[in-house]
C-alpha atoms as a PDB file:
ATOM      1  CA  UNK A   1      -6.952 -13.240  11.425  1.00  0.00           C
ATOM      2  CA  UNK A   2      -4.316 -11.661   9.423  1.00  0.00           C
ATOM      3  CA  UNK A   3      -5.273  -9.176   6.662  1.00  0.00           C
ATOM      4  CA  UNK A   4      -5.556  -6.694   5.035  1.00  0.00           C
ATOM      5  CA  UNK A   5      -8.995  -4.542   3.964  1.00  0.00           C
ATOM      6  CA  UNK A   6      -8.704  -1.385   1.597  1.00  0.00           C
ATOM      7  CA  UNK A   7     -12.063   0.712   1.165  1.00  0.00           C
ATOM      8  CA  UNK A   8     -12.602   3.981  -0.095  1.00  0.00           C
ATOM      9  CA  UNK A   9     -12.880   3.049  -4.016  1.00  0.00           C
ATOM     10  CA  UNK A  10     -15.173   4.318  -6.362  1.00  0.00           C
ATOM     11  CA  UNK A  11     -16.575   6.514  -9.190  1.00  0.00           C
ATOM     12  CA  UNK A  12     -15.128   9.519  -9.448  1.00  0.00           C
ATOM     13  CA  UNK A  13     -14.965  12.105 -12.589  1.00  0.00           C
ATOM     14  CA  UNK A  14     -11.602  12.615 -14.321  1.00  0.00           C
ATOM     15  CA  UNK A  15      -9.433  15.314 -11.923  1.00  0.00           C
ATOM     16  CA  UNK A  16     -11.891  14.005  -9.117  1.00  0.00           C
ATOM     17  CA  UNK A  17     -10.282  12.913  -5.815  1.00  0.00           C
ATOM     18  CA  UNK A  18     -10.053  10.038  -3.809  1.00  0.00           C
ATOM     19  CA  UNK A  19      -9.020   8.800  -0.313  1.00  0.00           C
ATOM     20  CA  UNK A  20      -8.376   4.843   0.157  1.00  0.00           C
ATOM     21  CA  UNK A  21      -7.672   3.313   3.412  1.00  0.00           C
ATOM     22  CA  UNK A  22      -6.092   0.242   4.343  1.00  0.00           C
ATOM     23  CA  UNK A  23      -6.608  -1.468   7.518  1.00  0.00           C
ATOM     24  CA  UNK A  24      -4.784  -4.078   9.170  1.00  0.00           C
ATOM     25  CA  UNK A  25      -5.317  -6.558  11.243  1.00  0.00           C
ATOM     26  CA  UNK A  26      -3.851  -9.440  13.352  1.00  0.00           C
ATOM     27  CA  UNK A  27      -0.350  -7.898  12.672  1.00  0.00           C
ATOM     28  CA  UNK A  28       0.793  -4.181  13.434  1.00  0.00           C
ATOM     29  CA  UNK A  29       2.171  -2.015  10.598  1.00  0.00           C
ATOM     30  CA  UNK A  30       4.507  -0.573  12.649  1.00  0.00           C
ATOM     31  CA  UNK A  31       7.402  -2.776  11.574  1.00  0.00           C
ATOM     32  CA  UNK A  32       6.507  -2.763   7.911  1.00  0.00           C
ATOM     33  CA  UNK A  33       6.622  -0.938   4.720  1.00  0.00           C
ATOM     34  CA  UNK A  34       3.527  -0.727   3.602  1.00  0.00           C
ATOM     35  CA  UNK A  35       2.553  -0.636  -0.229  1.00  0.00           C
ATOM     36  CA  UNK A  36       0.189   0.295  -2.514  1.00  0.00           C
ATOM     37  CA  UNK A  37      -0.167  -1.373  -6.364  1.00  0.00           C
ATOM     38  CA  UNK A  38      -2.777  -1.304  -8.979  1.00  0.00           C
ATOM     39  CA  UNK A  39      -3.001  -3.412 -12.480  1.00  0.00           C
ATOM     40  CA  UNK A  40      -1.305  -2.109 -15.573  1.00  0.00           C
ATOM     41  CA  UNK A  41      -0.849  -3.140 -18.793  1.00  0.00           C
ATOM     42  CA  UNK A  42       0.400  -6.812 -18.898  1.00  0.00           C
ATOM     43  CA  UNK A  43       1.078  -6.733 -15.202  1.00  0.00           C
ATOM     44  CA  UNK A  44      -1.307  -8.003 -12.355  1.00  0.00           C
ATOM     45  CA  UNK A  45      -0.340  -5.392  -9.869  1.00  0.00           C
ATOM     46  CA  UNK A  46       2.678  -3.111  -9.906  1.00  0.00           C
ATOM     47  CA  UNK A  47       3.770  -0.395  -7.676  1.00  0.00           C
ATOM     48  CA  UNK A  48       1.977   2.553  -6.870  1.00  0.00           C
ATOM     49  CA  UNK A  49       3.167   4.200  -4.228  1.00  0.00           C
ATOM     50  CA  UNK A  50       5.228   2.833  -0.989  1.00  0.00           C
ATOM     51  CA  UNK A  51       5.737   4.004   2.711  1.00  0.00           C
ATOM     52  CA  UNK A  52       8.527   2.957   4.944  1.00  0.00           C
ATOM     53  CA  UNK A  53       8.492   2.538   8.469  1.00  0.00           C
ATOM     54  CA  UNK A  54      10.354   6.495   9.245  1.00  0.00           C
ATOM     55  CA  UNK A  55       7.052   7.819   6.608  1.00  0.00           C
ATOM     56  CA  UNK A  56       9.737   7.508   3.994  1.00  0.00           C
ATOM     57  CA  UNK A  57       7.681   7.516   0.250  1.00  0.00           C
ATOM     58  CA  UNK A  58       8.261   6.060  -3.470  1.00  0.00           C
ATOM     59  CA  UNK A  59       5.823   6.539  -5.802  1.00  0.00           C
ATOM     60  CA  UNK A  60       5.784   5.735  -9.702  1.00  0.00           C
ATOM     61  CA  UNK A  61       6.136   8.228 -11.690  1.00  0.00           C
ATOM     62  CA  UNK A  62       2.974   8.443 -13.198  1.00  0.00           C
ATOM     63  CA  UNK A  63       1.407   9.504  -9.926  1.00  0.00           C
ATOM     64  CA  UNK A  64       3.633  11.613  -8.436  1.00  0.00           C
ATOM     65  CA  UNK A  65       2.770  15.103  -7.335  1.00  0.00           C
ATOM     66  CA  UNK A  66      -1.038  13.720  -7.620  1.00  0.00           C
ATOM     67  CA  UNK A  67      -0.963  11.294  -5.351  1.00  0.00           C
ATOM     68  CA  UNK A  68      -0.038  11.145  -0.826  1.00  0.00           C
ATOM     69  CA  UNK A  69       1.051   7.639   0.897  1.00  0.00           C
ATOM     70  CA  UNK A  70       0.523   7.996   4.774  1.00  0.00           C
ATOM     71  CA  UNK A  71       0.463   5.950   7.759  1.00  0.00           C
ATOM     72  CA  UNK A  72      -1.292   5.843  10.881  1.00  0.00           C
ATOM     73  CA  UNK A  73       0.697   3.176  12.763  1.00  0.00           C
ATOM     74  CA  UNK A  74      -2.121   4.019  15.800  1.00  0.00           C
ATOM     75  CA  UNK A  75      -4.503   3.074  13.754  1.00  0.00           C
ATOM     76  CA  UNK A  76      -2.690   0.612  12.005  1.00  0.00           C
ATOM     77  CA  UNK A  77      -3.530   1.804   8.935  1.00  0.00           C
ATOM     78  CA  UNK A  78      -2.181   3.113   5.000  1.00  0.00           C
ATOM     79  CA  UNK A  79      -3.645   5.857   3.300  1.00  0.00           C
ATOM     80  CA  UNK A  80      -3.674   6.838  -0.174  1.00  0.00           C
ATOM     81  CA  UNK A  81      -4.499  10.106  -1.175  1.00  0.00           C
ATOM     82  CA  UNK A  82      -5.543  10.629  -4.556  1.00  0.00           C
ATOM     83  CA  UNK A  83      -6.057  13.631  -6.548  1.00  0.00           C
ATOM     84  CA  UNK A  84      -6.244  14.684 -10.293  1.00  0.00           C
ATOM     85  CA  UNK A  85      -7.647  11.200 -11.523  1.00  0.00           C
ATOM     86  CA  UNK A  86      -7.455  10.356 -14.758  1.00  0.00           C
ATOM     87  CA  UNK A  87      -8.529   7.184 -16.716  1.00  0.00           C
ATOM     88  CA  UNK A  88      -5.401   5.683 -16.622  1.00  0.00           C
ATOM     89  CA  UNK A  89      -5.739   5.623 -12.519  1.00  0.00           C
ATOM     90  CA  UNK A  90      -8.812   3.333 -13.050  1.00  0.00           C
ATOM     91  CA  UNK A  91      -7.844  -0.031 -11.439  1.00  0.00           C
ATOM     92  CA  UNK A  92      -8.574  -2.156  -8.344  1.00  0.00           C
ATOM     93  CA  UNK A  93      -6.288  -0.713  -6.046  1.00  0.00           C
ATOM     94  CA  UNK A  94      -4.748  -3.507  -3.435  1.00  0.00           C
ATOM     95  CA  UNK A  95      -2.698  -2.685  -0.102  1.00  0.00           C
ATOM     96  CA  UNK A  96       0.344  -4.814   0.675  1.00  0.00           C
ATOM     97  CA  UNK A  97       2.794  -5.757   3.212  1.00  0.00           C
ATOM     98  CA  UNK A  98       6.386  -6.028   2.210  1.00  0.00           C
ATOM     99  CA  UNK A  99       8.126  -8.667   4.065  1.00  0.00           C
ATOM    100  CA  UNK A 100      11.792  -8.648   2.584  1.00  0.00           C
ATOM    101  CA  UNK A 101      13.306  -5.106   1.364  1.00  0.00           C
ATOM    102  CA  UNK A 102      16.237  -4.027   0.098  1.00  0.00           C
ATOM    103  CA  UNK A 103      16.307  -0.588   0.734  1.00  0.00           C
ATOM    104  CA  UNK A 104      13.205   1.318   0.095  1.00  0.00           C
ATOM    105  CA  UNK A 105      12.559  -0.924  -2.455  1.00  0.00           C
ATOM    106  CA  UNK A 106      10.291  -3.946  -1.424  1.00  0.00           C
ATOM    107  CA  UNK A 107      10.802  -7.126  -3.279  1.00  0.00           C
ATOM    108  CA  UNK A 108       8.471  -9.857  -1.833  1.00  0.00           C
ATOM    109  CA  UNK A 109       4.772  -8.863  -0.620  1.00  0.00           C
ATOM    110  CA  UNK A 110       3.574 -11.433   1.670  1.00  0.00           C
ATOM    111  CA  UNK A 111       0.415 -10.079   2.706  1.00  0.00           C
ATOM    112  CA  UNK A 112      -2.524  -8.497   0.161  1.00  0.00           C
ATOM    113  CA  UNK A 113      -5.809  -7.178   0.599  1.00  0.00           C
ATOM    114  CA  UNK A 114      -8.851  -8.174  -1.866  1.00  0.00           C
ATOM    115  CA  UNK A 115      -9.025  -4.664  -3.672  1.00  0.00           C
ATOM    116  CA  UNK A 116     -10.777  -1.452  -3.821  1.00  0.00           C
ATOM    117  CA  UNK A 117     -12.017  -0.321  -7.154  1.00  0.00           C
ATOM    118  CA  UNK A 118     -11.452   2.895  -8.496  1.00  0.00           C
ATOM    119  CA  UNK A 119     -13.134   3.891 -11.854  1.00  0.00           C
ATOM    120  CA  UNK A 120     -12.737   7.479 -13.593  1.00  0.00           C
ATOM    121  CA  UNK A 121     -15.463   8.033 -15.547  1.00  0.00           C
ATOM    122  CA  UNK A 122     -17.094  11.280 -16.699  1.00  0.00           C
END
């Protein structure tokens, strides 16, 4: 089976920290760049943060400085390393595979995981 499965949500206080995890499987990450998006505003999912295959990263700019992609190709899996949370971070957070890139940029995700939510909440 082919997927993707992202844990580590939860509730966390605002400037609390998280760690998500995304693990792959049937497939290795190793060829990939690997992505993270979360809902905004009039969107379904849009870019969090990214990872290329050389550990490259892109993040938007709302997170950056806050926020750590990684990967583990051993493992074969993403991490997202989350710190400062505010309200505005709340969101299910899904993992993706980029299958066509131009660039760092990826512009088609084939490949999605269900979700991990992540609420800030004091």
């Amino acid at each position: 089976q082919v997927q993707l499965e992202e844990s580590g949500g939860g509730l966390v206080q605002p400037g609390g920290s998280l760690i998500l995890s995304c693990e792959a499987s049937g497939f290795s990450i190793d060829n990939y760049l690997m992505v993270w998006h979360r809902p905004v505003p009039g969107r379904s999912r849009a870019l969090v943060a990214s990872i290329g295959k050389l550990g490259d990263a892109v993040y938007v700019n709302s997170v950056k400085g806050r926020f750590t992609i990684s990967r583990d190709n051993l493992k074969n899996t993403v991490y997202l390393q989350m710190n400062g949370l505010n309200i505005n971070d709340a969101g299910v957070y899904y993992c993706g595979r980029c299958a066509t890139k131009i660039g760092s940029t990826c512009v088609n995700i084939d490949l999605w995981g269900r979700g991990t939510q992540v609420t800030v909440s004091s």
